[in-house]
PDB file of N, CA and C in Angstrom:
ATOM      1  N   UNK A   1     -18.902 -31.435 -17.200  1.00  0.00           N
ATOM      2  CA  UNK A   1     -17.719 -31.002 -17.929  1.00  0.00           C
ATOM      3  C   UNK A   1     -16.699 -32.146 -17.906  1.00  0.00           C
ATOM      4  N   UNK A   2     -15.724 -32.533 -19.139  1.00  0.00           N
ATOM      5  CA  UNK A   2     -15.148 -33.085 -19.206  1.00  0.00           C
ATOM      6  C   UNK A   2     -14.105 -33.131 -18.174  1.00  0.00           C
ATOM      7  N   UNK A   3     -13.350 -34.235 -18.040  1.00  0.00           N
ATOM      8  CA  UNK A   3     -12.034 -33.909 -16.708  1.00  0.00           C
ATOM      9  C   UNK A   3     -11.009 -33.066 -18.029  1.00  0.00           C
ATOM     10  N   UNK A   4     -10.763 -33.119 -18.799  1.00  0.00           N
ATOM     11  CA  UNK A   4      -9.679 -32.988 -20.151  1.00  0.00           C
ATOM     12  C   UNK A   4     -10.117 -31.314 -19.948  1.00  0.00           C
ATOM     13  N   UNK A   5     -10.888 -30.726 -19.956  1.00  0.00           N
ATOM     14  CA  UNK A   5     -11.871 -29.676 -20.027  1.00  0.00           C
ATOM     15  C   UNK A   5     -11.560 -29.000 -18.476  1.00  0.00           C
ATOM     16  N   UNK A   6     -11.823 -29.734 -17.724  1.00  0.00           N
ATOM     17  CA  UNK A   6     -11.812 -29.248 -16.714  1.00  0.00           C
ATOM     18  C   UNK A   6     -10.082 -28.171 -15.600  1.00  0.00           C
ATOM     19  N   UNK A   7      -9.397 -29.662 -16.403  1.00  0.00           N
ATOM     20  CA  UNK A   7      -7.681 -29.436 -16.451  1.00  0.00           C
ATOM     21  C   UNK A   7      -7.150 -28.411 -17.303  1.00  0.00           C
ATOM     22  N   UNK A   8      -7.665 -28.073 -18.386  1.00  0.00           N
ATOM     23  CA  UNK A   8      -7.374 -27.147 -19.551  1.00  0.00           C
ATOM     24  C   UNK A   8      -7.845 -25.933 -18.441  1.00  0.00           C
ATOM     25  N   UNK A   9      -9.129 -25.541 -18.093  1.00  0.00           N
ATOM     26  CA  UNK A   9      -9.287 -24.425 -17.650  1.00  0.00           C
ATOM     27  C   UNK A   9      -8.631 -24.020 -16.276  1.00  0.00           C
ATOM     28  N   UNK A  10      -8.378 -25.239 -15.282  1.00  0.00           N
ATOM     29  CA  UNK A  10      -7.549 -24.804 -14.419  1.00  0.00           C
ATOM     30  C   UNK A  10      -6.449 -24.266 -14.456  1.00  0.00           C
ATOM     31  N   UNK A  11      -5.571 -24.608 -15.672  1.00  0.00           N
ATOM     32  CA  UNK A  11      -4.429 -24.324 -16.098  1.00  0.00           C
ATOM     33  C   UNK A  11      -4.605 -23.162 -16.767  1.00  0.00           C
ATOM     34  N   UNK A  12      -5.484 -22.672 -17.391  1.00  0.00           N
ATOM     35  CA  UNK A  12      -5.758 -21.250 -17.857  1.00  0.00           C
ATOM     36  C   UNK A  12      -5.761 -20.593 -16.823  1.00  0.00           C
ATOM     37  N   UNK A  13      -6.727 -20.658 -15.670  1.00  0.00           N
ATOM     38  CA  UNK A  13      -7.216 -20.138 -14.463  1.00  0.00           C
ATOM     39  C   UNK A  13      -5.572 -19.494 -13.347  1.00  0.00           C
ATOM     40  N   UNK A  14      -4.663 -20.853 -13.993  1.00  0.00           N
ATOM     41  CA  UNK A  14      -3.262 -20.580 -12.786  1.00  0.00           C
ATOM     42  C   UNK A  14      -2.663 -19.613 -13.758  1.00  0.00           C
ATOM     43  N   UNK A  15      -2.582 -19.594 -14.865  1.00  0.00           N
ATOM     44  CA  UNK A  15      -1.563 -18.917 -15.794  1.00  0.00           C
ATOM     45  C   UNK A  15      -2.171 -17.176 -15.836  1.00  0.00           C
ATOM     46  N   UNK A  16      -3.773 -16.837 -15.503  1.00  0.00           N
ATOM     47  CA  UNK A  16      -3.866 -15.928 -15.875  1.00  0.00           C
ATOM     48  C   UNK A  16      -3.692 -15.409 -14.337  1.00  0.00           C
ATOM     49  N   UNK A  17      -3.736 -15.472 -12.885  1.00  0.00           N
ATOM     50  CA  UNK A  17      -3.756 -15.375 -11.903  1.00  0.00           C
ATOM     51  C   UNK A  17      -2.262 -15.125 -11.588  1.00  0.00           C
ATOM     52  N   UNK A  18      -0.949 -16.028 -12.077  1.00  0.00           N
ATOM     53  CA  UNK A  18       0.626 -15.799 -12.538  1.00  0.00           C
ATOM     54  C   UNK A  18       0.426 -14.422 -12.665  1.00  0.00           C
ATOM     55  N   UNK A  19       0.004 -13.814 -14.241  1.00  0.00           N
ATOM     56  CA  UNK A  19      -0.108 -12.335 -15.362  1.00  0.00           C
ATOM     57  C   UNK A  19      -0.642 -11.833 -14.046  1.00  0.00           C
ATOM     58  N   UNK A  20      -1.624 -11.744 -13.295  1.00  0.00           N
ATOM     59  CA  UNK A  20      -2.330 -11.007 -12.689  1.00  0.00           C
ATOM     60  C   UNK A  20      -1.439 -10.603 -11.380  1.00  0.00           C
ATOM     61  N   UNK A  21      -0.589 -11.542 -11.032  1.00  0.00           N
ATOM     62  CA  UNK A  21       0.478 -10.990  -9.912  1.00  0.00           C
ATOM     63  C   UNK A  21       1.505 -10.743 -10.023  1.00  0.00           C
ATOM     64  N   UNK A  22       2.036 -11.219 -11.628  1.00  0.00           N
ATOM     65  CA  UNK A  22       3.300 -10.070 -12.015  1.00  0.00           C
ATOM     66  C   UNK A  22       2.870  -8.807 -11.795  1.00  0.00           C
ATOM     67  N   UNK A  23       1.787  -8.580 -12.732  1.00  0.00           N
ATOM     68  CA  UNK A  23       1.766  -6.935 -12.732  1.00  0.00           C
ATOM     69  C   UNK A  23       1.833  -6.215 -11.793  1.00  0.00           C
ATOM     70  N   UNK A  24       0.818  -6.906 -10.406  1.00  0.00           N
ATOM     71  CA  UNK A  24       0.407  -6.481  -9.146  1.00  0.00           C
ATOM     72  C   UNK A  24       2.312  -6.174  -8.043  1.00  0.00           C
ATOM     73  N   UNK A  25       2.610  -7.214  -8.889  1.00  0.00           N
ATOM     74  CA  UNK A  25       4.322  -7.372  -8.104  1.00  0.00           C
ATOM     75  C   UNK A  25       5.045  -6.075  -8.693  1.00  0.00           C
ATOM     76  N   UNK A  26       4.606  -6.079  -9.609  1.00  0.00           N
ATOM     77  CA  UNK A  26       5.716  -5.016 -10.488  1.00  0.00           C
ATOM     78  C   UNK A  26       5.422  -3.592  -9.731  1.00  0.00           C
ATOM     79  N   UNK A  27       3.749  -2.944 -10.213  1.00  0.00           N
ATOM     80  CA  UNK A  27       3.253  -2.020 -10.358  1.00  0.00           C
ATOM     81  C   UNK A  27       2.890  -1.384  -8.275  1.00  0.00           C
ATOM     82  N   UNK A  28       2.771  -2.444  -7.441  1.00  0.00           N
ATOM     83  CA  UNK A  28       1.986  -2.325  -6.286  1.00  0.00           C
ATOM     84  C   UNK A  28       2.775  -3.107  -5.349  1.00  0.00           C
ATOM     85  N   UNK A  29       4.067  -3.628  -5.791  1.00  0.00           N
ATOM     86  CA  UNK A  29       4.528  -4.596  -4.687  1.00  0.00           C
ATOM     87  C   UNK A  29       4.239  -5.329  -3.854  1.00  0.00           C
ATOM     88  N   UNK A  30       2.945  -6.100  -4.424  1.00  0.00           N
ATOM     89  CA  UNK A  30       2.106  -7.247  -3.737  1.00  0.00           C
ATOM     90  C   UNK A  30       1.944  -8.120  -4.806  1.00  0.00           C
ATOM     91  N   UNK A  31       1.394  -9.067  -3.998  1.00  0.00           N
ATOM     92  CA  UNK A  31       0.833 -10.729  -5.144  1.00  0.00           C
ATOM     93  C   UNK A  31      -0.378 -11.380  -4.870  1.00  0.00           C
ATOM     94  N   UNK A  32      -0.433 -11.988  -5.833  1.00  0.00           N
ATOM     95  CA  UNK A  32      -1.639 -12.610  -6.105  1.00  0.00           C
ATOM     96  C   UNK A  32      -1.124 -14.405  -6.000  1.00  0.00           C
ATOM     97  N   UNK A  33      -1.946 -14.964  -5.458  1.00  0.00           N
ATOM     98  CA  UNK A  33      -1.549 -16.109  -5.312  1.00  0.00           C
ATOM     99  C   UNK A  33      -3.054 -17.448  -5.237  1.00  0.00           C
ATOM    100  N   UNK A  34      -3.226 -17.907  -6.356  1.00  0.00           N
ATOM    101  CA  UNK A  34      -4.549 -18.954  -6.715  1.00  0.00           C
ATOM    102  C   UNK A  34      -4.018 -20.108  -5.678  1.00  0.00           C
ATOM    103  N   UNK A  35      -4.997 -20.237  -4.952  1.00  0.00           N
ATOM    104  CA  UNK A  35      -5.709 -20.902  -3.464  1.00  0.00           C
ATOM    105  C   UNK A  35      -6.481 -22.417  -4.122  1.00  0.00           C
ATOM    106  N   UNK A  36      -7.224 -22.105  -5.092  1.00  0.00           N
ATOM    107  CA  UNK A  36      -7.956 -23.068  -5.096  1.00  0.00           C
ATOM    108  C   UNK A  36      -9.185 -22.378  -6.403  1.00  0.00           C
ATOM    109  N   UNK A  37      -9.869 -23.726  -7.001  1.00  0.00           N
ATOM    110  CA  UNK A  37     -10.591 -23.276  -8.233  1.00  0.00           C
ATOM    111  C   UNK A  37     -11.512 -24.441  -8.509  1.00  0.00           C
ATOM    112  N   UNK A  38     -12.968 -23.803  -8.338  1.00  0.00           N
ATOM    113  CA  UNK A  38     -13.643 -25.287  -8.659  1.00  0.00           C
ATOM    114  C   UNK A  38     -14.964 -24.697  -8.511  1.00  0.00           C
ATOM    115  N   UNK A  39     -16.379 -25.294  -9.386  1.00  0.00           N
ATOM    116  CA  UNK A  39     -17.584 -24.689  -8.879  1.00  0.00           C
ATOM    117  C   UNK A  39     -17.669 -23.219  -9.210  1.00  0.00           C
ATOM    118  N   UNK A  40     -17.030 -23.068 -10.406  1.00  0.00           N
ATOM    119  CA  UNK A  40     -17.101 -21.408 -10.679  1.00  0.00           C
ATOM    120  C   UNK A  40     -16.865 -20.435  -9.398  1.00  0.00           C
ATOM    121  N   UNK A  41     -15.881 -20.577  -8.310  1.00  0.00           N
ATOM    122  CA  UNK A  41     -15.251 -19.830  -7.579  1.00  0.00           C
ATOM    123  C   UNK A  41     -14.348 -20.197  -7.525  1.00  0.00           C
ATOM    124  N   UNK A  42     -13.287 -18.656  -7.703  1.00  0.00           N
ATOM    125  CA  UNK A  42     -11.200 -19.361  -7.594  1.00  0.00           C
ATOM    126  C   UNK A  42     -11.188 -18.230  -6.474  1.00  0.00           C
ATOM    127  N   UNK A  43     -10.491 -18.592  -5.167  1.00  0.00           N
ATOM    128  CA  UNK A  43     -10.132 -18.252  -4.409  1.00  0.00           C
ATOM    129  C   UNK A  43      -8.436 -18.175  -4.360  1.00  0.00           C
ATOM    130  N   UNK A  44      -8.584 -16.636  -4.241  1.00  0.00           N
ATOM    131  CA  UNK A  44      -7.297 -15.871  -4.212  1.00  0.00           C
ATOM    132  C   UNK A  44      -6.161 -15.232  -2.892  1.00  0.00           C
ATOM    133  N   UNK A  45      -5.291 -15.285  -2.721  1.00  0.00           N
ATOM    134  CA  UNK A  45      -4.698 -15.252  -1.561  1.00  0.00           C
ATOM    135  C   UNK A  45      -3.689 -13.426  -1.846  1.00  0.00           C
ATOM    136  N   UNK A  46      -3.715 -12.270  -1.428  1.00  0.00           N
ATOM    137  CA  UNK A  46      -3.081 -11.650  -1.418  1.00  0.00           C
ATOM    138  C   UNK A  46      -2.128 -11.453  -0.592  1.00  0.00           C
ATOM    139  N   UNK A  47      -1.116 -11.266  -1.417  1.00  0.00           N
ATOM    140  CA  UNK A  47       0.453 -11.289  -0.584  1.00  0.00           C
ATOM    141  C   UNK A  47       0.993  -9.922  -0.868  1.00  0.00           C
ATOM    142  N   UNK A  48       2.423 -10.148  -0.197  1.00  0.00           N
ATOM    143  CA  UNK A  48       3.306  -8.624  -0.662  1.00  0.00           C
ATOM    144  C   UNK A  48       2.682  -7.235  -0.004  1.00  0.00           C
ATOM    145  N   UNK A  49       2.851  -6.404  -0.354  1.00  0.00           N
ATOM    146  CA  UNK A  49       1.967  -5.341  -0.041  1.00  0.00           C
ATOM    147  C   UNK A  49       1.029  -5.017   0.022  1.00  0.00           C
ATOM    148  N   UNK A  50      -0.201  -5.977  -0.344  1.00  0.00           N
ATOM    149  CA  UNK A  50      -1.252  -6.266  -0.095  1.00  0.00           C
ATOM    150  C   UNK A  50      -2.177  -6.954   1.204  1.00  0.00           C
ATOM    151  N   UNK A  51      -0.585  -7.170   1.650  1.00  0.00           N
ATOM    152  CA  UNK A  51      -1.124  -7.611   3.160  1.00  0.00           C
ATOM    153  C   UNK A  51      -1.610  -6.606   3.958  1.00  0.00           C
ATOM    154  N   UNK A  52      -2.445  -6.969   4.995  1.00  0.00           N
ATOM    155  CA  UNK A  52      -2.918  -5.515   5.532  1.00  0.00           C
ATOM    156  C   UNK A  52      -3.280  -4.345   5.045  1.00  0.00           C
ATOM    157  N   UNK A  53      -3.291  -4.298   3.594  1.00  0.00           N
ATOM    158  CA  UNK A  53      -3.487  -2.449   2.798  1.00  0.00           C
ATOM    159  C   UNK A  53      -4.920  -2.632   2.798  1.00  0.00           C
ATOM    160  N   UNK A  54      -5.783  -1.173   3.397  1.00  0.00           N
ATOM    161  CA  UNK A  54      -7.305  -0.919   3.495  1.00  0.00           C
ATOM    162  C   UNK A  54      -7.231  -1.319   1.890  1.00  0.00           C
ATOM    163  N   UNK A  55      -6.848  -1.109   1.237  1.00  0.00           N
ATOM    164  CA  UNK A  55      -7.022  -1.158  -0.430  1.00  0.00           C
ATOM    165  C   UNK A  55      -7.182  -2.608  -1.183  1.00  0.00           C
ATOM    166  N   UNK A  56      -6.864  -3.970   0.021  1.00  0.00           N
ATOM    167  CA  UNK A  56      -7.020  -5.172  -0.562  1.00  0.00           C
ATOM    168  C   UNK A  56      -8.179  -5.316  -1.276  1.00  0.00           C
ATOM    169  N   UNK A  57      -9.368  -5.313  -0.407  1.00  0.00           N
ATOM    170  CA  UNK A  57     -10.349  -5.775  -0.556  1.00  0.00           C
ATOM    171  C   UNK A  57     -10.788  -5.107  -2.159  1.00  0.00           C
ATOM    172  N   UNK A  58     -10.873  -3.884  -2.592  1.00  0.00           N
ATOM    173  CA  UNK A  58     -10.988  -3.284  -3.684  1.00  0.00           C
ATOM    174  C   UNK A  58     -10.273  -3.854  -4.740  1.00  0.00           C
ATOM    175  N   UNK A  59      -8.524  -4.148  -4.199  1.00  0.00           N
ATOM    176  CA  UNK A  59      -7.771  -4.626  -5.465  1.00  0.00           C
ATOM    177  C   UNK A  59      -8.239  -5.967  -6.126  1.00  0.00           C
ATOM    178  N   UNK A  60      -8.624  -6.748  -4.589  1.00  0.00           N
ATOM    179  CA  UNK A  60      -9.022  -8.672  -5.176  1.00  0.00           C
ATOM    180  C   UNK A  60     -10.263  -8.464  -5.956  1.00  0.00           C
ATOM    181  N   UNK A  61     -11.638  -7.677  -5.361  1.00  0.00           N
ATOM    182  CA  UNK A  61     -12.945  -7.391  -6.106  1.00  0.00           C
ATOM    183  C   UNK A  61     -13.137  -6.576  -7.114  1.00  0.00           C
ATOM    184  N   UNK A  62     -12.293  -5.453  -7.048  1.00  0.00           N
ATOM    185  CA  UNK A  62     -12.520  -5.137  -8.694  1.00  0.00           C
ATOM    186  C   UNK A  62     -11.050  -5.199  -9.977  1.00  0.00           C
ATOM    187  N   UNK A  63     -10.251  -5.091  -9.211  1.00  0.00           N
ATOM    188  CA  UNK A  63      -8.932  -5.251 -10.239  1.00  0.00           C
ATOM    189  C   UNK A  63      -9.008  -6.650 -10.831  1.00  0.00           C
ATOM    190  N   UNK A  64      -8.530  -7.530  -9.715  1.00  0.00           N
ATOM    191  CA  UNK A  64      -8.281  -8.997 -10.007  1.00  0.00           C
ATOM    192  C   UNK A  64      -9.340  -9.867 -10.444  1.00  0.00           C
ATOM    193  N   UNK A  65     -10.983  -9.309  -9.660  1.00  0.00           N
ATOM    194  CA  UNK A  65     -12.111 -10.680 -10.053  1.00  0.00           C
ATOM    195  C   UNK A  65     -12.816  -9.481 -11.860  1.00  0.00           C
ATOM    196  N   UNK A  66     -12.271  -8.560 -12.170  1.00  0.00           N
ATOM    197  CA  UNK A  66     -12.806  -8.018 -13.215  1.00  0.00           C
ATOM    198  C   UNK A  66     -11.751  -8.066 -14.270  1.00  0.00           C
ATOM    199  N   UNK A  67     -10.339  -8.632 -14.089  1.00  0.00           N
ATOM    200  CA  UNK A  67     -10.106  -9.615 -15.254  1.00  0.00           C
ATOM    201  C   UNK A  67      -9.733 -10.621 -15.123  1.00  0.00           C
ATOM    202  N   UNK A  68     -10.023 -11.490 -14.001  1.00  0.00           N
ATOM    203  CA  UNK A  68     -11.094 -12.916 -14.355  1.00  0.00           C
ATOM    204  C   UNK A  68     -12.331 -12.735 -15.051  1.00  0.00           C
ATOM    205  N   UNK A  69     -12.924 -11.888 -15.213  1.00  0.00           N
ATOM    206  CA  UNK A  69     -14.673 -12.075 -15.595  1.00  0.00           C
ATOM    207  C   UNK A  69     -14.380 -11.768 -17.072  1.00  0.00           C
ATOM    208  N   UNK A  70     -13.207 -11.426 -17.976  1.00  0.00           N
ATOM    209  CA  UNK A  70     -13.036 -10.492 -18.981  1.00  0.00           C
ATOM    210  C   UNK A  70     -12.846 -12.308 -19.497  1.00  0.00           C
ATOM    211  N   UNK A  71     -11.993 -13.199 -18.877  1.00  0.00           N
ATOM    212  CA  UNK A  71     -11.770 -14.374 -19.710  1.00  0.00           C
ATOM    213  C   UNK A  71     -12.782 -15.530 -19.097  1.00  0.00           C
ATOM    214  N   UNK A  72     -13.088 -15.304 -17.734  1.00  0.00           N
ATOM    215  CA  UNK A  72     -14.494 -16.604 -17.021  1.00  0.00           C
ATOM    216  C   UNK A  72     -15.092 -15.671 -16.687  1.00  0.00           C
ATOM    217  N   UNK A  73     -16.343 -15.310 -17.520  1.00  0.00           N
ATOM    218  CA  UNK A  73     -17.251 -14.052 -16.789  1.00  0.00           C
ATOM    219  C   UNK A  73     -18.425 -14.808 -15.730  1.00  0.00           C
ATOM    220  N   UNK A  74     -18.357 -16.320 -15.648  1.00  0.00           N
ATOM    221  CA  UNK A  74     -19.302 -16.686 -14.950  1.00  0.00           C
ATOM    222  C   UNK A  74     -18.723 -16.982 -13.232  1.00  0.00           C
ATOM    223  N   UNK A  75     -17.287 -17.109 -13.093  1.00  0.00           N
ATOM    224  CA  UNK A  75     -16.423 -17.144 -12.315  1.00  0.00           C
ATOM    225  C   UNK A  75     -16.349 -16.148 -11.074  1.00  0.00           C
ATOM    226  N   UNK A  76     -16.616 -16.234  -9.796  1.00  0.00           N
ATOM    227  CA  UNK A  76     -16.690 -15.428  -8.577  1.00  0.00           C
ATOM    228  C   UNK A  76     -15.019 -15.976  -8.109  1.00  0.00           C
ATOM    229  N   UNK A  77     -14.672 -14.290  -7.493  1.00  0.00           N
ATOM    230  CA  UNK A  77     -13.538 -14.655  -7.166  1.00  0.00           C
ATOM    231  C   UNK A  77     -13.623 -13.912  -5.014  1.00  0.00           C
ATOM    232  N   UNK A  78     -12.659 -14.984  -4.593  1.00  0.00           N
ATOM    233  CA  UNK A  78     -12.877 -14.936  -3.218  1.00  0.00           C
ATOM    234  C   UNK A  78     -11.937 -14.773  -2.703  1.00  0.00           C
ATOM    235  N   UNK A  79     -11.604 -14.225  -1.267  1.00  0.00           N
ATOM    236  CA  UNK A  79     -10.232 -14.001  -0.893  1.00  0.00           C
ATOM    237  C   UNK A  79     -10.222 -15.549   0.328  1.00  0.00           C
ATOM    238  N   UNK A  80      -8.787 -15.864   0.186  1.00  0.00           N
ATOM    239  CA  UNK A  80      -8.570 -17.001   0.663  1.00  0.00           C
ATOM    240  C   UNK A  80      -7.346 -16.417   1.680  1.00  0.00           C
ATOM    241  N   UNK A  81      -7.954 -16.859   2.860  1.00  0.00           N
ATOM    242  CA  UNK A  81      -6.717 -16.978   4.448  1.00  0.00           C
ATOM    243  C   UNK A  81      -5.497 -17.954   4.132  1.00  0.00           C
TER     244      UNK A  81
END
């Protein structure tokens, strides 16, 4: 993949991960926060009220990595310490 290519999608990757922790901020009073992105895995950091909630793990794997997959469906998403 191009580097030009590569920069374009990271920057997609931060902007849609932004959308993805407004809402989470708005709606759930937690955040989403992009860790890192490379190798078709973006590793995600939950903040806010998401710290400690039994409910993380559900929100990062199916809320957050199922719309990543809606715009990078080849993309695994991971929780990052």
């Amino acid at each position: 993949m191009k580097e030009i290519e590569k920069n374009l999608r990271a920057e997609q990757m931060e902007n849609l991960i932004q959308s993805i922790s407004a809402y989470i901020e708005q709606y759930h009073g937690g955040s989403a926060e992009l860790i890192s992105f490379g190798d078709d895995v973006v590793k995600v950091k939950l903040g806010g009220a998401c710290t400690g909630c039994p409910l993380s793990t559900s929100t990062l794997k199916g809320w957050v990595q199922g719309t990543i997959n809606q715009f990078f469906p080849e993309v695994t998403v991971e929780a990052a310490e």
